[in-house]
C-alpha atoms as a PDB file:
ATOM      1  CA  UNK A   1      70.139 215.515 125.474  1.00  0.00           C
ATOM      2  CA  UNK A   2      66.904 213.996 126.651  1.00  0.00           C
ATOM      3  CA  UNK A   3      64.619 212.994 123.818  1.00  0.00           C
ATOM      4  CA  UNK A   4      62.438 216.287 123.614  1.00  0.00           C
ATOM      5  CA  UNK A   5      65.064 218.438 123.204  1.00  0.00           C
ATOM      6  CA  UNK A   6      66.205 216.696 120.575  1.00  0.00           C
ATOM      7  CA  UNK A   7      62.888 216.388 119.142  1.00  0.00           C
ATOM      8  CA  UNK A   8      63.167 219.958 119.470  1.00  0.00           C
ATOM      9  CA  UNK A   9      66.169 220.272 117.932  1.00  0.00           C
ATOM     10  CA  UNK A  10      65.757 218.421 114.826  1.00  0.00           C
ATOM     11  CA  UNK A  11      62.725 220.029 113.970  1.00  0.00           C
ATOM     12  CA  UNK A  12      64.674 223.547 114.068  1.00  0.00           C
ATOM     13  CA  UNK A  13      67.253 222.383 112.061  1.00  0.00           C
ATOM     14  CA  UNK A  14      64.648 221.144 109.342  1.00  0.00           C
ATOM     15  CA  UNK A  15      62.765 224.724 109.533  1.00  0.00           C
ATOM     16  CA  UNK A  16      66.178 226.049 109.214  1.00  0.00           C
ATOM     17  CA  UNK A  17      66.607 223.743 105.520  1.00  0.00           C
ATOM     18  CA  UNK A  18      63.325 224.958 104.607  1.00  0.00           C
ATOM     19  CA  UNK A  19      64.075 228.247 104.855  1.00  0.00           C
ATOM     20  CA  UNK A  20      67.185 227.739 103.504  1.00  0.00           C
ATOM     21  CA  UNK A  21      66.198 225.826 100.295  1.00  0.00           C
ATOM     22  CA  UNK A  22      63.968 229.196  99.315  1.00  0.00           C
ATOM     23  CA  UNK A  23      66.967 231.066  98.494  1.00  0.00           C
ATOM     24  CA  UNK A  24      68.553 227.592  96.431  1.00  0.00           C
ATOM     25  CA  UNK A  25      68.566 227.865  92.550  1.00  0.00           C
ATOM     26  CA  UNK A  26      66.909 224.094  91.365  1.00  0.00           C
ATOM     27  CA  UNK A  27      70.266 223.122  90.426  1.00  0.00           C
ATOM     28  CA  UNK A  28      71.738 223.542  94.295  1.00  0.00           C
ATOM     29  CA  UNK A  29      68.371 222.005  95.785  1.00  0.00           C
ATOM     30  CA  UNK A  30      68.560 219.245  93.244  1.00  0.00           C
ATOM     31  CA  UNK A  31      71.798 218.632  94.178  1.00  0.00           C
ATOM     32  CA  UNK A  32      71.892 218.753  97.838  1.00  0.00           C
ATOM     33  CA  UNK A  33      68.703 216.710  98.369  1.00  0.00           C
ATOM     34  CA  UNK A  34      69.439 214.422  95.544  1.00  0.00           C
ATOM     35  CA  UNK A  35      65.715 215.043  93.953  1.00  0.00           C
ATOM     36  CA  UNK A  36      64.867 215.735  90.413  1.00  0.00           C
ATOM     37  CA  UNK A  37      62.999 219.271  91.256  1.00  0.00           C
ATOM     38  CA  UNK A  38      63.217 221.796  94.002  1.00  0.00           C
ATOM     39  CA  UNK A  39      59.336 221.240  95.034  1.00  0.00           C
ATOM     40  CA  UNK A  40      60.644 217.756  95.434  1.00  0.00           C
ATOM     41  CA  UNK A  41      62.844 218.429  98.517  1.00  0.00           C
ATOM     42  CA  UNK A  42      60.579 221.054  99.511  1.00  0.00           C
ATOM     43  CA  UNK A  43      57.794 218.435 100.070  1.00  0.00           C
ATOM     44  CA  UNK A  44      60.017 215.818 101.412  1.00  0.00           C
ATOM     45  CA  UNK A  45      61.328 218.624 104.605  1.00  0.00           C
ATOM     46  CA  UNK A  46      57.828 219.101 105.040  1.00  0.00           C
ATOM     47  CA  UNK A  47      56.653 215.592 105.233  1.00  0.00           C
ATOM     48  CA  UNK A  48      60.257 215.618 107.925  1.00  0.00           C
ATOM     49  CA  UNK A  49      58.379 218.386 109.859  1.00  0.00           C
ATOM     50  CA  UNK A  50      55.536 216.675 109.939  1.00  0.00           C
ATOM     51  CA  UNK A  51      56.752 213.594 111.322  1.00  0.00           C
ATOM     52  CA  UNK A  52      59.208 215.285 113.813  1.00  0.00           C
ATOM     53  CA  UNK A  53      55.812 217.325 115.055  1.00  0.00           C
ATOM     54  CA  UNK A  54      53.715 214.075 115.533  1.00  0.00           C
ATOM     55  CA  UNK A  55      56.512 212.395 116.855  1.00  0.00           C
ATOM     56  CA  UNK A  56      56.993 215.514 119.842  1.00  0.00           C
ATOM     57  CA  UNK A  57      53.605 215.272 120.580  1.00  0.00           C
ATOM     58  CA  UNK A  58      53.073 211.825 121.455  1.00  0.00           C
ATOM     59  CA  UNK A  59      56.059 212.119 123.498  1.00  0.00           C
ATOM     60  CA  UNK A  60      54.501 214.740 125.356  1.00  0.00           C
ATOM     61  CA  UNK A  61      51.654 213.028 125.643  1.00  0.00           C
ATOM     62  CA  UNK A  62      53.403 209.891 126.641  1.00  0.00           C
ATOM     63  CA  UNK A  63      55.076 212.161 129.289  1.00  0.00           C
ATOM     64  CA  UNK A  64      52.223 213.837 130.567  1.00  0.00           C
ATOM     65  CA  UNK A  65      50.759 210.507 130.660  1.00  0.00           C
ATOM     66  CA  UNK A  66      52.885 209.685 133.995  1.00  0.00           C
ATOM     67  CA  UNK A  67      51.884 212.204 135.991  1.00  0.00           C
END
């Protein structure tokens, strides 16, 4: 798997936790993201996609960069 796709992949998976975590009482959120509140690990998978999406885009540019 070249470096996009998994780029790609990684930020599916963490838009797939996101959505995921909306149906999670505190208590399973708390639990599974080892935070004290739900809005905790909600912020934190943001601030994941964030970084994933920056990090895609400079590849691309980096890549486009070549041609």
């Amino acid at each position: 798997m070249n470096k996009l796709d998994q780029l790609n992949y990684d930020i599916e998976i963490a838009e797939q936790e996101l959505k995921d975590i909306e149906t999670m009482t505190e208590e399973q959120a708390c639990d599974l993201y080892s935070c004290d509140f739900k809005e905790e690990a909600v912020t934190l998978l943001n601030e994941e996609l964030t970084s994933l999406r920056s990090e895609l885009q400079t590849e691309i540019e980096r890549l486009e960069s070549w041609d």
